[in-house]
C-alpha atoms as a PDB file:
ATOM      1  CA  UNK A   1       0.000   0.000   0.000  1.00  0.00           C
ATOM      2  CA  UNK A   2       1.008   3.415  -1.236  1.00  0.00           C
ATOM      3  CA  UNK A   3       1.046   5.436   2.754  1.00  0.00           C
ATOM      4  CA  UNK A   4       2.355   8.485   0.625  1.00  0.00           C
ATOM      5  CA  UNK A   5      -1.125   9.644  -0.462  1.00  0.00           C
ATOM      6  CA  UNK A   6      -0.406  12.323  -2.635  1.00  0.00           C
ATOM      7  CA  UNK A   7      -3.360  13.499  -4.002  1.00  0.00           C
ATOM      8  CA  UNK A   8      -5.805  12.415  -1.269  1.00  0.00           C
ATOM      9  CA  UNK A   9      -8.332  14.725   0.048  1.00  0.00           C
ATOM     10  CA  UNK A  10      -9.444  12.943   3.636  1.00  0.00           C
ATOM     11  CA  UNK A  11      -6.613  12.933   5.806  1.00  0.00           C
ATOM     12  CA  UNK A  12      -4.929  10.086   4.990  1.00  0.00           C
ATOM     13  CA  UNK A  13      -4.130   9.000   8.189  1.00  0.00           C
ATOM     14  CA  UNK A  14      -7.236   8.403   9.683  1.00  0.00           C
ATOM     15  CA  UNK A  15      -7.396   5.107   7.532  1.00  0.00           C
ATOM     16  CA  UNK A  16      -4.686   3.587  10.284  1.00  0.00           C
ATOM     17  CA  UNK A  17      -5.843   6.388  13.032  1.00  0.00           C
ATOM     18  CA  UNK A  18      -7.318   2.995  15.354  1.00  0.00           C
ATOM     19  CA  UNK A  19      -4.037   2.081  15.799  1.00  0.00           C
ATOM     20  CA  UNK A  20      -2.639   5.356  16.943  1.00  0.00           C
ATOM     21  CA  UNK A  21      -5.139   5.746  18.947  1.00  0.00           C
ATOM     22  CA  UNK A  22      -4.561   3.138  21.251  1.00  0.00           C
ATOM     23  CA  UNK A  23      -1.313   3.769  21.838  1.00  0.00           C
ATOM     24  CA  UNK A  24      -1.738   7.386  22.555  1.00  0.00           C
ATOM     25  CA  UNK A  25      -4.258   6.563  25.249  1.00  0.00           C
ATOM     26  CA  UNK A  26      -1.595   3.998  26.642  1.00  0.00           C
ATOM     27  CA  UNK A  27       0.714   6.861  27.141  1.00  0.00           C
ATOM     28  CA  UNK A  28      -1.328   8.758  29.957  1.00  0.00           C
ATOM     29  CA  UNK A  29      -2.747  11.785  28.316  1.00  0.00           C
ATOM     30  CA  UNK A  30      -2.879  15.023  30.362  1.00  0.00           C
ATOM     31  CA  UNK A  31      -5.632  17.723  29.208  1.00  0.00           C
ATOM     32  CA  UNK A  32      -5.464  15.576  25.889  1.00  0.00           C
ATOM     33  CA  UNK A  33      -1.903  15.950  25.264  1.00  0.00           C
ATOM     34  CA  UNK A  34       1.819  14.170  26.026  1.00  0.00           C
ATOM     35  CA  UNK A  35       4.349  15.480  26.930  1.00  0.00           C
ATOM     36  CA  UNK A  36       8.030  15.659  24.187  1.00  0.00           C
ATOM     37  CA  UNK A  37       9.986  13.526  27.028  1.00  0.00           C
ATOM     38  CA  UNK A  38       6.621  10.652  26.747  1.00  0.00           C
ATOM     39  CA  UNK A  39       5.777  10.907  23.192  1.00  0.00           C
ATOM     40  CA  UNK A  40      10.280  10.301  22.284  1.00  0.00           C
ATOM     41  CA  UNK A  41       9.309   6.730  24.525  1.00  0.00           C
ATOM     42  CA  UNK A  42       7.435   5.725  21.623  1.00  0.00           C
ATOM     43  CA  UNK A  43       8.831   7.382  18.664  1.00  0.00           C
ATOM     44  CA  UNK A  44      12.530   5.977  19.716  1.00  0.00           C
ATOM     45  CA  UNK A  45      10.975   2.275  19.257  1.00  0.00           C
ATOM     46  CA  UNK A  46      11.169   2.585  15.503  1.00  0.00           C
ATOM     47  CA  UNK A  47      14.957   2.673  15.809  1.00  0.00           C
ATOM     48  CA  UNK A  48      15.165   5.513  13.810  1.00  0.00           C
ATOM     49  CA  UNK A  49      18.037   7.928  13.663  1.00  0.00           C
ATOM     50  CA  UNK A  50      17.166  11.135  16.319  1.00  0.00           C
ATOM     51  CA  UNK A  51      17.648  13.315  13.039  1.00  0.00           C
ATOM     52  CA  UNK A  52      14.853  11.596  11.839  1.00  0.00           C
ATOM     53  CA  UNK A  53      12.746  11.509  14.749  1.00  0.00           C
ATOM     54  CA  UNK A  54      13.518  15.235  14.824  1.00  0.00           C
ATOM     55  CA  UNK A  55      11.792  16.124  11.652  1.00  0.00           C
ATOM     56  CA  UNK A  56       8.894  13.718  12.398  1.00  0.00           C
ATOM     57  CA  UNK A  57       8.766  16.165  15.745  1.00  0.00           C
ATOM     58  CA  UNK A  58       8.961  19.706  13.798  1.00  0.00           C
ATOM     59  CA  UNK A  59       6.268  18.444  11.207  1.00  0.00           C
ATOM     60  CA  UNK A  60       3.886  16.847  13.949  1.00  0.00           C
ATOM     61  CA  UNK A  61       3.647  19.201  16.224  1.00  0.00           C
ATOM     62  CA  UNK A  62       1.555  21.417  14.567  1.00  0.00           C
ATOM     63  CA  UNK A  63       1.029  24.283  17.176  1.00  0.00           C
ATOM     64  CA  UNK A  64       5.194  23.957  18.581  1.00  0.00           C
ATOM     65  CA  UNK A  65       4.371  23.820  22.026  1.00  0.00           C
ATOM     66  CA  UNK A  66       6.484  21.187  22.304  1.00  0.00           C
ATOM     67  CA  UNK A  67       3.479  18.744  23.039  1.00  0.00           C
ATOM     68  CA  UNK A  68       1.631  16.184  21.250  1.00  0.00           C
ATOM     69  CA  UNK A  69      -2.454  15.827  21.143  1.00  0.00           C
ATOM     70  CA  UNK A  70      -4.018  12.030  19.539  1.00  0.00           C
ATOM     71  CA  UNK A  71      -4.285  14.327  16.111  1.00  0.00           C
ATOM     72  CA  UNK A  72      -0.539  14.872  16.084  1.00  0.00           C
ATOM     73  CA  UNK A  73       1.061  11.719  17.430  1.00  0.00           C
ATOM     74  CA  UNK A  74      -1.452   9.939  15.067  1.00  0.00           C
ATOM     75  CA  UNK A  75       0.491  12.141  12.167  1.00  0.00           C
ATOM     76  CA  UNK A  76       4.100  11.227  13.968  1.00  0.00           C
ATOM     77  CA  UNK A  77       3.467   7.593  14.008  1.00  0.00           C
ATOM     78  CA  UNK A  78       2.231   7.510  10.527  1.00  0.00           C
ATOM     79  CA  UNK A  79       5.425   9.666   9.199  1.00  0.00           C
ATOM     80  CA  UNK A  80       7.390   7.338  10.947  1.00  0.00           C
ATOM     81  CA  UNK A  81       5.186   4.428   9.390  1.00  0.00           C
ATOM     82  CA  UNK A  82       6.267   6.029   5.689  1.00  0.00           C
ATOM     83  CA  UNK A  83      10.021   6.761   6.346  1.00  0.00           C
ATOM     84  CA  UNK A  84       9.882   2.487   7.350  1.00  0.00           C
ATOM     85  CA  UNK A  85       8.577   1.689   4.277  1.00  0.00           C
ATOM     86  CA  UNK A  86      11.300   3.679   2.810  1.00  0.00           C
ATOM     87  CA  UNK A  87      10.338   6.684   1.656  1.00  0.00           C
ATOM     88  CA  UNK A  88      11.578  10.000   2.143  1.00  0.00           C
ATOM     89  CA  UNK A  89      10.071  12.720   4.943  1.00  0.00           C
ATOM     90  CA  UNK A  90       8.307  15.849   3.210  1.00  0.00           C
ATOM     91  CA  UNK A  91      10.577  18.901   3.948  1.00  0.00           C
ATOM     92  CA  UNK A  92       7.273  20.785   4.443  1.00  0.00           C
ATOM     93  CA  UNK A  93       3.478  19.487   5.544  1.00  0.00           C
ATOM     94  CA  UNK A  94       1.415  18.938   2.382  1.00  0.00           C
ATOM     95  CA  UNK A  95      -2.159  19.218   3.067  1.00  0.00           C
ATOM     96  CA  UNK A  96      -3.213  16.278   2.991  1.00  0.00           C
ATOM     97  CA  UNK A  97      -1.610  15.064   6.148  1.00  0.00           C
ATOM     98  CA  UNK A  98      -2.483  18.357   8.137  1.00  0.00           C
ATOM     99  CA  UNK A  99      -5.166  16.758  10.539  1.00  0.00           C
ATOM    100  CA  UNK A 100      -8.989  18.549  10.011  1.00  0.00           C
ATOM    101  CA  UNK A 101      -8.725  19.896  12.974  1.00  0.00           C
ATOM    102  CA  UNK A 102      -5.596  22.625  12.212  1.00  0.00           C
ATOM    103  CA  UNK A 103      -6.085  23.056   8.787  1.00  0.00           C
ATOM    104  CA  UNK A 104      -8.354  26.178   9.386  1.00  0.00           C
ATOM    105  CA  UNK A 105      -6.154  27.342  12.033  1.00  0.00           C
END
């Protein structure tokens, strides 16, 4: 399966959003959010280079403050999810993969 999405309209992630969601829940969500420090406990188990998980960070978190709601670690785990399959990180968000909630923001 193609997890690149290109030209999609719906936000392409919510197709895999169930399992996101789960995990984000398992994390211990405060106000709806996790912290940087508990969200790097799950990014780190992809084993991929902190470079990497740095840009995941800077395209995820959507509103910088340096947090992560289910809408943005759902996007994090899912740009991990395409670097895996071996594609390469967007330098910048495309639209598609902005969640519905911050797109009008």
């Amino acid at each position: 399966m193609d997890r690149r999405g290109d030209h999609a309209d719906e936000w392409i992630v919510s197709r895999e959003r169930y399992k996101y969601d789960d995990v984000f829940d398992s994390l211990g969500p405060v106000n709806g959010k996790i912290s940087g420090a508990v969200a790097k406990t799950e990014l780190v188990k992809s084993r991929l280079p902190n470079s990497i998980l740095g840009r995941v960070w800077k395209l995820s978190d959507l509103d910088q403050d340096g947090m992560l709601d289910a809408d943005e670690f759902a996007l994090a785990m899912y740009l991990i999810g395409i670097k895996l399959d071996g594609h390469d990180l967007p330098t910048e968000l495309p639209t598609h993969l902005v969640p519905p909630s911050k797109r009008f923001k």
